[in-house]
PDB file of N, CA and C in Angstrom:
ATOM      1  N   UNK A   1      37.062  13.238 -44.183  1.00  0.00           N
ATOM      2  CA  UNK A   1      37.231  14.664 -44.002  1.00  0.00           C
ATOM      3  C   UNK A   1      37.960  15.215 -45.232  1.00  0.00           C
ATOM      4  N   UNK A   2      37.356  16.422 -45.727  1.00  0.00           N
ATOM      5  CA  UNK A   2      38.078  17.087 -47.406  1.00  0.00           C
ATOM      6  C   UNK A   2      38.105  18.554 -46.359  1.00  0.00           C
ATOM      7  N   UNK A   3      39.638  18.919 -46.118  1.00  0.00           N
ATOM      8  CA  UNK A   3      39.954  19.605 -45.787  1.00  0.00           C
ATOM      9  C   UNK A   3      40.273  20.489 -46.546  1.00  0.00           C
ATOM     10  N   UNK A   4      40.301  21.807 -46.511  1.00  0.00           N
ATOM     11  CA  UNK A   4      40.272  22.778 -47.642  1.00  0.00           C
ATOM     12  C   UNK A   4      41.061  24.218 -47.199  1.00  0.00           C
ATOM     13  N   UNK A   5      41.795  24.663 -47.776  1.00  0.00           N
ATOM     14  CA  UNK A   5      42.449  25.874 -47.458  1.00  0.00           C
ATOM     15  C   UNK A   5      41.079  27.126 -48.459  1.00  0.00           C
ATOM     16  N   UNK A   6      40.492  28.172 -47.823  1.00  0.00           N
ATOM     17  CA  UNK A   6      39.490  28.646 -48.797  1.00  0.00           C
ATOM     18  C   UNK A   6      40.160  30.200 -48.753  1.00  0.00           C
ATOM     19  N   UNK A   7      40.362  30.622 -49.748  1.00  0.00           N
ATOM     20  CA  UNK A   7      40.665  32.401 -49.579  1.00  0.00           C
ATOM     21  C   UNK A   7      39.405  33.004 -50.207  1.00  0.00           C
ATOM     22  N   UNK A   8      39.261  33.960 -48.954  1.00  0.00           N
ATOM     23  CA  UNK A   8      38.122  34.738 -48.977  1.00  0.00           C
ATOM     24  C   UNK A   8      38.358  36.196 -49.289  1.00  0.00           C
ATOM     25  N   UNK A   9      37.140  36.549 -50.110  1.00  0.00           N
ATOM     26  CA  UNK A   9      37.781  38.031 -50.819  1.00  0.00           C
ATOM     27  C   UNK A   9      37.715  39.009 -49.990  1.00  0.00           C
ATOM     28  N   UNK A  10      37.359  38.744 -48.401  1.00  0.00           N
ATOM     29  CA  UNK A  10      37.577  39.684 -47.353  1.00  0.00           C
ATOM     30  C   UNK A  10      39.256  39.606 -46.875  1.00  0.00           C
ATOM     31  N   UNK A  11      40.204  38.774 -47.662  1.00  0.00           N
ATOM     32  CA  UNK A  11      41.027  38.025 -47.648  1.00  0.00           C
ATOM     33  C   UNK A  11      41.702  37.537 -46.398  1.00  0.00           C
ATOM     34  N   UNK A  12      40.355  36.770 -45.488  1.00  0.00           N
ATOM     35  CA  UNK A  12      40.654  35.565 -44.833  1.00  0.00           C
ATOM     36  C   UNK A  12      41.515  34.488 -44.971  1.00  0.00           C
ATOM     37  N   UNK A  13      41.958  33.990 -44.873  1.00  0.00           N
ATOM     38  CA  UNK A  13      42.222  32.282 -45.070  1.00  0.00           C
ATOM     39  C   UNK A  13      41.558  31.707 -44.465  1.00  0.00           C
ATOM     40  N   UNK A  14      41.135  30.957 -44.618  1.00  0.00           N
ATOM     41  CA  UNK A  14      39.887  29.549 -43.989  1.00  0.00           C
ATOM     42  C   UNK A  14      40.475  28.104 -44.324  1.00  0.00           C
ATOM     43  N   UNK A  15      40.330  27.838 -42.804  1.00  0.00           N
ATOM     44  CA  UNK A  15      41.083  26.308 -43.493  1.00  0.00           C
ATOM     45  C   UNK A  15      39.413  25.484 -42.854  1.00  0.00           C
ATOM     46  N   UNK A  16      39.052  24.600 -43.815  1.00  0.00           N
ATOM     47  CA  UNK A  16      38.029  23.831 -43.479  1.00  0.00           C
ATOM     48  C   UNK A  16      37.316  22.880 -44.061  1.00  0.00           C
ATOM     49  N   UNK A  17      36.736  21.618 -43.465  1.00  0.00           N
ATOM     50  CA  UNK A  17      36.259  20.687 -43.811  1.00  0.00           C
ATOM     51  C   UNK A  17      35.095  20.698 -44.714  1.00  0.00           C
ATOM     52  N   UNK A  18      35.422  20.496 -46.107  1.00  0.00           N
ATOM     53  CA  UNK A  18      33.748  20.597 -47.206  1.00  0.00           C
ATOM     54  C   UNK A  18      33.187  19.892 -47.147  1.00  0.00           C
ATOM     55  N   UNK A  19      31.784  20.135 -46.458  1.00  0.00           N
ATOM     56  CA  UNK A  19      31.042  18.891 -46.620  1.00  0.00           C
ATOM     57  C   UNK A  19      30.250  18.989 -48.066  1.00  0.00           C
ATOM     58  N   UNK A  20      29.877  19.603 -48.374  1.00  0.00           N
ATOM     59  CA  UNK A  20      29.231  19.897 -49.991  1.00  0.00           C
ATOM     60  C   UNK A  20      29.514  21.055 -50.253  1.00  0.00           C
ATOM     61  N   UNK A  21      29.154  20.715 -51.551  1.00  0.00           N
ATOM     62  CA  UNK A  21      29.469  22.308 -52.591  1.00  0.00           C
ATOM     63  C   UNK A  21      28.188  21.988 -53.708  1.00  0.00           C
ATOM     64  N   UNK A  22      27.620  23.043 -54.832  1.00  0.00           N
ATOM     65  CA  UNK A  22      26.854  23.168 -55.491  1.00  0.00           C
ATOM     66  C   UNK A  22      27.733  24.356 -56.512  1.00  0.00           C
ATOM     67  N   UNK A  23      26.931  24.534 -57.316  1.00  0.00           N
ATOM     68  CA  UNK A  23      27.390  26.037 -58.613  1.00  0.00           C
ATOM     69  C   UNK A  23      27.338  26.975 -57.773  1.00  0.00           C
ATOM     70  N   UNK A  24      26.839  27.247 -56.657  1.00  0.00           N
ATOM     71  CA  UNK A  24      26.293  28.591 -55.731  1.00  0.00           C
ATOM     72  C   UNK A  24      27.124  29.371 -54.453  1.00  0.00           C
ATOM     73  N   UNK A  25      26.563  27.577 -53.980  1.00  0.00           N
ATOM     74  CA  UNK A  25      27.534  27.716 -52.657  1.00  0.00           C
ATOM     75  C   UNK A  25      28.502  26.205 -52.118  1.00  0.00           C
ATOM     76  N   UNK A  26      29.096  26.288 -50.939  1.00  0.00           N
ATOM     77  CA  UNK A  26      29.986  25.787 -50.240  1.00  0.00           C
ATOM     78  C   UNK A  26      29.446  25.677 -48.790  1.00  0.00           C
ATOM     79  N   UNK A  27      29.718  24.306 -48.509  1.00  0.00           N
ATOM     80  CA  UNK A  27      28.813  24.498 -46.889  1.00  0.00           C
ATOM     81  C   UNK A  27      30.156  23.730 -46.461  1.00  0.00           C
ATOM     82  N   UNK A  28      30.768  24.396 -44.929  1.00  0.00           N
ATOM     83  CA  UNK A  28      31.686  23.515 -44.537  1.00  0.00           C
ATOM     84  C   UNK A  28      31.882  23.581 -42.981  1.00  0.00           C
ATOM     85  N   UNK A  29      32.470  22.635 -42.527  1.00  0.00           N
ATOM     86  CA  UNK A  29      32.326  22.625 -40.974  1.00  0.00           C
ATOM     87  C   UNK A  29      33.898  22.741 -40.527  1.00  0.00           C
ATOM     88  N   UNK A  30      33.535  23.092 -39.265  1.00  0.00           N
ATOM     89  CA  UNK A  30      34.489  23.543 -38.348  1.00  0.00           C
ATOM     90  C   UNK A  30      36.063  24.448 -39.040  1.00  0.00           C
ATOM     91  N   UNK A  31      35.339  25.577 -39.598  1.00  0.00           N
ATOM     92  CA  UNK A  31      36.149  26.431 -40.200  1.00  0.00           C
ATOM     93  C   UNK A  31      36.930  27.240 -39.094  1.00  0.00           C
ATOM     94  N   UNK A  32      38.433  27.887 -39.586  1.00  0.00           N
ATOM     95  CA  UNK A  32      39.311  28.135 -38.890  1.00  0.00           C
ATOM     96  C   UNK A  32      39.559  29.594 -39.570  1.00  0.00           C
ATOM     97  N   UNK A  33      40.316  30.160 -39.156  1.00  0.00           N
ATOM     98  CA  UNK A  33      41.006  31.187 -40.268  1.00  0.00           C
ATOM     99  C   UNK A  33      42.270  31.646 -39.250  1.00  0.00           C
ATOM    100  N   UNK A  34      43.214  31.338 -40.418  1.00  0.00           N
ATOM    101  CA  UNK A  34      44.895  31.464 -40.073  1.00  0.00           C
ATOM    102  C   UNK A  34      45.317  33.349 -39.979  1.00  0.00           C
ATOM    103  N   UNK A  35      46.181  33.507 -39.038  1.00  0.00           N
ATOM    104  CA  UNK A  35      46.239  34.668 -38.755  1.00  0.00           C
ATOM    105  C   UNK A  35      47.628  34.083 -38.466  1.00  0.00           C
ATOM    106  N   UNK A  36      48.508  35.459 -38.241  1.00  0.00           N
ATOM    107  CA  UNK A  36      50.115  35.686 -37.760  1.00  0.00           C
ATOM    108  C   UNK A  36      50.243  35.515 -36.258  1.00  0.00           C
ATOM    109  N   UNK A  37      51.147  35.073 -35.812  1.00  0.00           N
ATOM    110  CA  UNK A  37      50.924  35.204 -34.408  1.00  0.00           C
ATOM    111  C   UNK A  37      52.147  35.917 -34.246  1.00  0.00           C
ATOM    112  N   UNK A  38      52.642  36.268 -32.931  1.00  0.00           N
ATOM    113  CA  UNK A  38      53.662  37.430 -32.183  1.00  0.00           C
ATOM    114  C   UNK A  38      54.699  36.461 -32.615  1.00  0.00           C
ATOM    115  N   UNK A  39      54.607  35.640 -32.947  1.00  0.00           N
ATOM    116  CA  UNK A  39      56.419  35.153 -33.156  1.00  0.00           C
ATOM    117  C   UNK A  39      56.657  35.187 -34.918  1.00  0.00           C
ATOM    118  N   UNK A  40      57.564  35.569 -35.124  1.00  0.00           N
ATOM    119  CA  UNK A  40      58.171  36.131 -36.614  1.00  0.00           C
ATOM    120  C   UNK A  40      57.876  34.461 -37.908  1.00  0.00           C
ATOM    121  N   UNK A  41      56.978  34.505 -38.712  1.00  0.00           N
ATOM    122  CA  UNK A  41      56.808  33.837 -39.331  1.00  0.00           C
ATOM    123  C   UNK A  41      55.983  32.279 -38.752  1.00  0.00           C
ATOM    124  N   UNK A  42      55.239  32.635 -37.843  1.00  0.00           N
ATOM    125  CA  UNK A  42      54.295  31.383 -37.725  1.00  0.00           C
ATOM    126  C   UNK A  42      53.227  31.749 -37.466  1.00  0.00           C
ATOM    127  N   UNK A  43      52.190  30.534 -37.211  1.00  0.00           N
ATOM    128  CA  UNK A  43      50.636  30.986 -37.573  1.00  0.00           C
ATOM    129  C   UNK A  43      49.959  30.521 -36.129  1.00  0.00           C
ATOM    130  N   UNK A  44      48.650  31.580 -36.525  1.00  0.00           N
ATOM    131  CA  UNK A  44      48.063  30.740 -35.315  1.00  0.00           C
ATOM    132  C   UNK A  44      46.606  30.632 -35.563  1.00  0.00           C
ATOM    133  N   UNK A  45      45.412  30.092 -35.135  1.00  0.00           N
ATOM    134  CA  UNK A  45      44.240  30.027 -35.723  1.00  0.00           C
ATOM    135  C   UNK A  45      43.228  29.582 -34.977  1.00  0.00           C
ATOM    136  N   UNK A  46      42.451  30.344 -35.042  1.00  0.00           N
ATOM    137  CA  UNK A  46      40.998  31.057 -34.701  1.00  0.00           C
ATOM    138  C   UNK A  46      39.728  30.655 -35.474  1.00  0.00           C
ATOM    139  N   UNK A  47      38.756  30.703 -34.434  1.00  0.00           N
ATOM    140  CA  UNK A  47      37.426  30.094 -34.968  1.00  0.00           C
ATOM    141  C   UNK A  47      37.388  31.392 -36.057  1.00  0.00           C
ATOM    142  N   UNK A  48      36.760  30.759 -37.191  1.00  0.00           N
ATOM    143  CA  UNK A  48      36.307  32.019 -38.534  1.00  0.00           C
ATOM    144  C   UNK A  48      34.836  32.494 -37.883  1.00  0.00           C
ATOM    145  N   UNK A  49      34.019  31.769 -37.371  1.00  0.00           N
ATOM    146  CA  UNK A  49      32.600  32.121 -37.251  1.00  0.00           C
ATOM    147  C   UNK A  49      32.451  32.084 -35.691  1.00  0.00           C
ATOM    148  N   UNK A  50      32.987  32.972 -35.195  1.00  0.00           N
ATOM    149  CA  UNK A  50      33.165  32.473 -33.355  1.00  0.00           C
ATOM    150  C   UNK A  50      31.840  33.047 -32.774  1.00  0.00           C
ATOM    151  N   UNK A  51      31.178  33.944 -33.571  1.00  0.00           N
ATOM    152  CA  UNK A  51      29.678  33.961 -32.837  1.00  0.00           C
ATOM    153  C   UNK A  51      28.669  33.243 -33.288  1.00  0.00           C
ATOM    154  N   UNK A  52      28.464  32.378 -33.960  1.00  0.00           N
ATOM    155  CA  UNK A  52      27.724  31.140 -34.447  1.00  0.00           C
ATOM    156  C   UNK A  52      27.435  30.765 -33.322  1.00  0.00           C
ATOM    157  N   UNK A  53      25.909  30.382 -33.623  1.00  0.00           N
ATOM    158  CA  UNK A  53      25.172  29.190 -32.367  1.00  0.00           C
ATOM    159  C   UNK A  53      25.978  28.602 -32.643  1.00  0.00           C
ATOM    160  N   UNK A  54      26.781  27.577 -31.093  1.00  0.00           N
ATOM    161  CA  UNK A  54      27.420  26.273 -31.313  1.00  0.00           C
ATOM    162  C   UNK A  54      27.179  25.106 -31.593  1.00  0.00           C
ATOM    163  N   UNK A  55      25.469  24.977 -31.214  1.00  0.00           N
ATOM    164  CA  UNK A  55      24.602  24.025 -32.170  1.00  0.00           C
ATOM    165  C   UNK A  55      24.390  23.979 -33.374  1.00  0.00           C
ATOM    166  N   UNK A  56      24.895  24.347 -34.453  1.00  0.00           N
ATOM    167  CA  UNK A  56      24.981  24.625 -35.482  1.00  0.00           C
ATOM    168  C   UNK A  56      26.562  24.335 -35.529  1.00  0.00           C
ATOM    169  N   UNK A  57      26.693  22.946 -36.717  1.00  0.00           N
ATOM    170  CA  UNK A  57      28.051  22.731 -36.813  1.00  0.00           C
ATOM    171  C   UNK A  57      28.330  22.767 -38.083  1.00  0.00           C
ATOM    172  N   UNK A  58      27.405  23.741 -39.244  1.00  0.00           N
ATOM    173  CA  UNK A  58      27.753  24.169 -40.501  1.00  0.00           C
ATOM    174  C   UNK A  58      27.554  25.483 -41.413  1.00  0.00           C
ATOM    175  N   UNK A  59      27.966  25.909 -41.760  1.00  0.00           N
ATOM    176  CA  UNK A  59      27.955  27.375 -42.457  1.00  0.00           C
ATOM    177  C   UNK A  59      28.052  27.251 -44.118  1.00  0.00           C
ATOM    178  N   UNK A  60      27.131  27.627 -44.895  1.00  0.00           N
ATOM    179  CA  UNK A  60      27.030  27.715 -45.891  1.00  0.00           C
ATOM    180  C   UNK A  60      27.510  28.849 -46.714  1.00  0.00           C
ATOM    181  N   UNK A  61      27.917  29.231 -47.503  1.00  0.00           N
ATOM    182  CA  UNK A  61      28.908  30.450 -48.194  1.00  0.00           C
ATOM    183  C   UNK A  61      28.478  30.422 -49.841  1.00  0.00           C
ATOM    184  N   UNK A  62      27.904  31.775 -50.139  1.00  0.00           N
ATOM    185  CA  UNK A  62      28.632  31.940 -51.745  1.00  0.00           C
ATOM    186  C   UNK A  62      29.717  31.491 -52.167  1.00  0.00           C
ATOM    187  N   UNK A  63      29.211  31.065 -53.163  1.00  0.00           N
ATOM    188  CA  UNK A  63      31.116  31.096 -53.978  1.00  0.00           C
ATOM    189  C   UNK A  63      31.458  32.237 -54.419  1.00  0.00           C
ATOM    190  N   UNK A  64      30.654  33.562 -54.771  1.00  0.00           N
ATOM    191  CA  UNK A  64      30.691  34.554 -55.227  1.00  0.00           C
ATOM    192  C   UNK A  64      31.744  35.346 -54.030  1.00  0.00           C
ATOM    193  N   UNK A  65      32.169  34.595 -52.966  1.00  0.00           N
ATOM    194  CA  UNK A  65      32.530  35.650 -51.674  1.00  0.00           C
ATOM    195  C   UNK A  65      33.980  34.708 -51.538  1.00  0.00           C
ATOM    196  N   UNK A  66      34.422  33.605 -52.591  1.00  0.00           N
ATOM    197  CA  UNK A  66      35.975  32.868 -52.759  1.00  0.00           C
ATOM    198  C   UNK A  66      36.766  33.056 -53.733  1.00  0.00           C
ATOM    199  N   UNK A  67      37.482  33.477 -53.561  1.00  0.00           N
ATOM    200  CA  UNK A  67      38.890  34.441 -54.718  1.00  0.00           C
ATOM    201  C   UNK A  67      39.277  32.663 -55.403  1.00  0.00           C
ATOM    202  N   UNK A  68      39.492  31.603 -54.406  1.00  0.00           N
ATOM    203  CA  UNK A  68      40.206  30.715 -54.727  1.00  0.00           C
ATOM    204  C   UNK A  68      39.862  29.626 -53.934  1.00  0.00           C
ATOM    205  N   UNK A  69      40.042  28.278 -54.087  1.00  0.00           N
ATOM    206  CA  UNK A  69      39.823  27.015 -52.775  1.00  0.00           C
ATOM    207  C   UNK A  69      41.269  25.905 -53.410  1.00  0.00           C
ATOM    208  N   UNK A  70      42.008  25.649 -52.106  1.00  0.00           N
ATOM    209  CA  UNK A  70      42.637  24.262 -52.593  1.00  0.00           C
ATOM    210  C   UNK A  70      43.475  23.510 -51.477  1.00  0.00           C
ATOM    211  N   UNK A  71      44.086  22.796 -51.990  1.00  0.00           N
ATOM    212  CA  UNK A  71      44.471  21.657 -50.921  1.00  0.00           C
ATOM    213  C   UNK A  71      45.473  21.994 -50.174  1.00  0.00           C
ATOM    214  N   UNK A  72      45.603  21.902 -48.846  1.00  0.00           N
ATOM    215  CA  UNK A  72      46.341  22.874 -47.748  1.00  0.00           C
ATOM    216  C   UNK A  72      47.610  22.532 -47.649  1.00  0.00           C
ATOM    217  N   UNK A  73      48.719  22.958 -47.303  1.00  0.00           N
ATOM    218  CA  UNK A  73      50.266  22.250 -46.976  1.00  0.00           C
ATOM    219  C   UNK A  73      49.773  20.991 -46.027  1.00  0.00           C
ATOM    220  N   UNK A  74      49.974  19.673 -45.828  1.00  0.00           N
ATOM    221  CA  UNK A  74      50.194  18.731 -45.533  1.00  0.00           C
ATOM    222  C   UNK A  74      50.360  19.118 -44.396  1.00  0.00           C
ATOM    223  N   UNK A  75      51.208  20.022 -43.163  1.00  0.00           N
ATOM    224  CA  UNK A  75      51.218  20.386 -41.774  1.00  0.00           C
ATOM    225  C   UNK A  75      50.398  21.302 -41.261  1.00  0.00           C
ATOM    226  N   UNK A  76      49.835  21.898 -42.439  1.00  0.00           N
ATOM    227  CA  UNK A  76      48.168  22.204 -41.694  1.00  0.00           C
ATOM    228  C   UNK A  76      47.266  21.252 -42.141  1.00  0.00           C
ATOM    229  N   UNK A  77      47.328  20.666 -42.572  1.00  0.00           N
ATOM    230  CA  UNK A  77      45.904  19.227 -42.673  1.00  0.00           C
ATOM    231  C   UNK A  77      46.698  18.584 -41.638  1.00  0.00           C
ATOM    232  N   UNK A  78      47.638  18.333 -41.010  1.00  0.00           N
ATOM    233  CA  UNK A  78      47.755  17.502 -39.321  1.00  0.00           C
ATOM    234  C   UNK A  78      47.649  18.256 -38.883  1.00  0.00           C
ATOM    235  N   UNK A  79      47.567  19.708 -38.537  1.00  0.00           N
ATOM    236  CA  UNK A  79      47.053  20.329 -37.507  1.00  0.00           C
ATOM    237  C   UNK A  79      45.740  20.059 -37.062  1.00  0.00           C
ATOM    238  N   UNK A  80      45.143  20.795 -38.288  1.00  0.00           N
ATOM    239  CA  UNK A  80      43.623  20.953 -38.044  1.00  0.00           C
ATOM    240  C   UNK A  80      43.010  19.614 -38.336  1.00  0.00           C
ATOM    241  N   UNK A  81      43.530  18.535 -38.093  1.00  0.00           N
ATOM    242  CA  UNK A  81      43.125  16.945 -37.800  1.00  0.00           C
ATOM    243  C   UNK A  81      43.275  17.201 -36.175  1.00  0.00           C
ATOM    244  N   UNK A  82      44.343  17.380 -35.755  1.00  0.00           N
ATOM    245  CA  UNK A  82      44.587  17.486 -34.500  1.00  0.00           C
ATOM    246  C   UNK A  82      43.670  18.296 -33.476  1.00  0.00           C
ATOM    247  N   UNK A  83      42.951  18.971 -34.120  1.00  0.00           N
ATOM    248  CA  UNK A  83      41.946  20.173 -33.999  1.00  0.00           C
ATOM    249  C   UNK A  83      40.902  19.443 -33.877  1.00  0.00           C
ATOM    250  N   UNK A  84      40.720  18.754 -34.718  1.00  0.00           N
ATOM    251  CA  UNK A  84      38.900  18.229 -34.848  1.00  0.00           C
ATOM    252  C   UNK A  84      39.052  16.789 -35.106  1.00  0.00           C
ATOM    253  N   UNK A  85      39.975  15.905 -35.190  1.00  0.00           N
ATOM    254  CA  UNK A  85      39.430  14.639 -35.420  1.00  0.00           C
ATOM    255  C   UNK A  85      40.023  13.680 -33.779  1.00  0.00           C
ATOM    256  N   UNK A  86      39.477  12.239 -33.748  1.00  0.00           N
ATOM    257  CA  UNK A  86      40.076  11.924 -32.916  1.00  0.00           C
ATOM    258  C   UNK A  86      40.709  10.741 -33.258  1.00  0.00           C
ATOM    259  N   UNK A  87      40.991  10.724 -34.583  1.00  0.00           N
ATOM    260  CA  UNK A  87      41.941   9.721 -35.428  1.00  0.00           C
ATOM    261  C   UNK A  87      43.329  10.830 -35.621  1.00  0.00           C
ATOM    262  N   UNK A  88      44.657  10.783 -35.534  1.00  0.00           N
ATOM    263  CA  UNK A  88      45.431  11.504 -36.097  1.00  0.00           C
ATOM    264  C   UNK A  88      46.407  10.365 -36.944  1.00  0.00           C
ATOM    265  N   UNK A  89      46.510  10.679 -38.319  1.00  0.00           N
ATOM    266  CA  UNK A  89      47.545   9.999 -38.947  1.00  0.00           C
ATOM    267  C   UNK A  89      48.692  10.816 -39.309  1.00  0.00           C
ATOM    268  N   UNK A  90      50.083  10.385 -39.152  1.00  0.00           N
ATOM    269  CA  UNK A  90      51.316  11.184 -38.925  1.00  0.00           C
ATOM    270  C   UNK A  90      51.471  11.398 -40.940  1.00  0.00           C
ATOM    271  N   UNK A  91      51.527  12.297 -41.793  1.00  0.00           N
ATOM    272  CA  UNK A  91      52.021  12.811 -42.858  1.00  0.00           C
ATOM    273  C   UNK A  91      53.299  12.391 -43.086  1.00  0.00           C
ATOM    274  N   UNK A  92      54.524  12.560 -42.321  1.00  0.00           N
ATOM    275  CA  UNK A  92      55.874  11.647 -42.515  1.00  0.00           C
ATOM    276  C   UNK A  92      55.805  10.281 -42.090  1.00  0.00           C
ATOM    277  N   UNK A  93      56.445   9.466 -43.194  1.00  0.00           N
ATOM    278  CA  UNK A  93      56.496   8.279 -42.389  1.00  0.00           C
ATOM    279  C   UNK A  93      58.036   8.269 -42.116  1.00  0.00           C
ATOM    280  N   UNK A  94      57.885   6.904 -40.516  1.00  0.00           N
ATOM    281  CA  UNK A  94      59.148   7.105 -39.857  1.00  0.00           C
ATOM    282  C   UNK A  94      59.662   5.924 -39.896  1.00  0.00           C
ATOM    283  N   UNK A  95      61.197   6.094 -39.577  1.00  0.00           N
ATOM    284  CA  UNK A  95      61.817   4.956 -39.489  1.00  0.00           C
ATOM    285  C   UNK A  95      62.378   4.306 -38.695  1.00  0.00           C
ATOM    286  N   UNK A  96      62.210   2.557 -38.734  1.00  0.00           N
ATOM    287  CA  UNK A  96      62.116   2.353 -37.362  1.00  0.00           C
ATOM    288  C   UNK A  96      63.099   1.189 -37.865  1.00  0.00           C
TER     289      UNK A  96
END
């Protein structure tokens, strides 16, 4: 999984898994987009494409329509593992 934080020039945030890219476009699955939630400085997150057939588990995109793409804070890549995978590996290691 290449998890991806994507800013969109509708200026979305998209956090989501790339499965390919080309010069053109970006195709990626199970995209999210981070929004504010009612409590003062935290996030909360929402399907980006929530009327998509659900049989359809990929969306293809211009690049012409991404300000920017890059690698997410480390506690949103365990989130959105937590979201979609059914492997979770912990980012801190602990001590035992």
């Amino acid at each position: 999984m290449t998890v991806q934080y994507i800013r969109m020039m509708s200026a979305e945030n998209v956090i989501a898994d790339v499965v390919s890219e080309d010069s053109d476009t970006v195709t990626i699955r199970n995209p999210i987009v981070a929004m504010l939630s009612g409590q003062e400085g935290t996030l909360g997150f929402a399907p980006w494409a929530p009327l998509q057939d659900p049989a359809l588990d990929e969306v293809t995109i211009p690049r012409s329509t991404i300000v920017f793409s890059t690698d997410p804070a480390p506690e949103i890549i365990e989130q959105y593992g937590r979201m979609y995978s059914n492997i979770v590996t912990p980012t801190k290691k602990l001590i035992l």
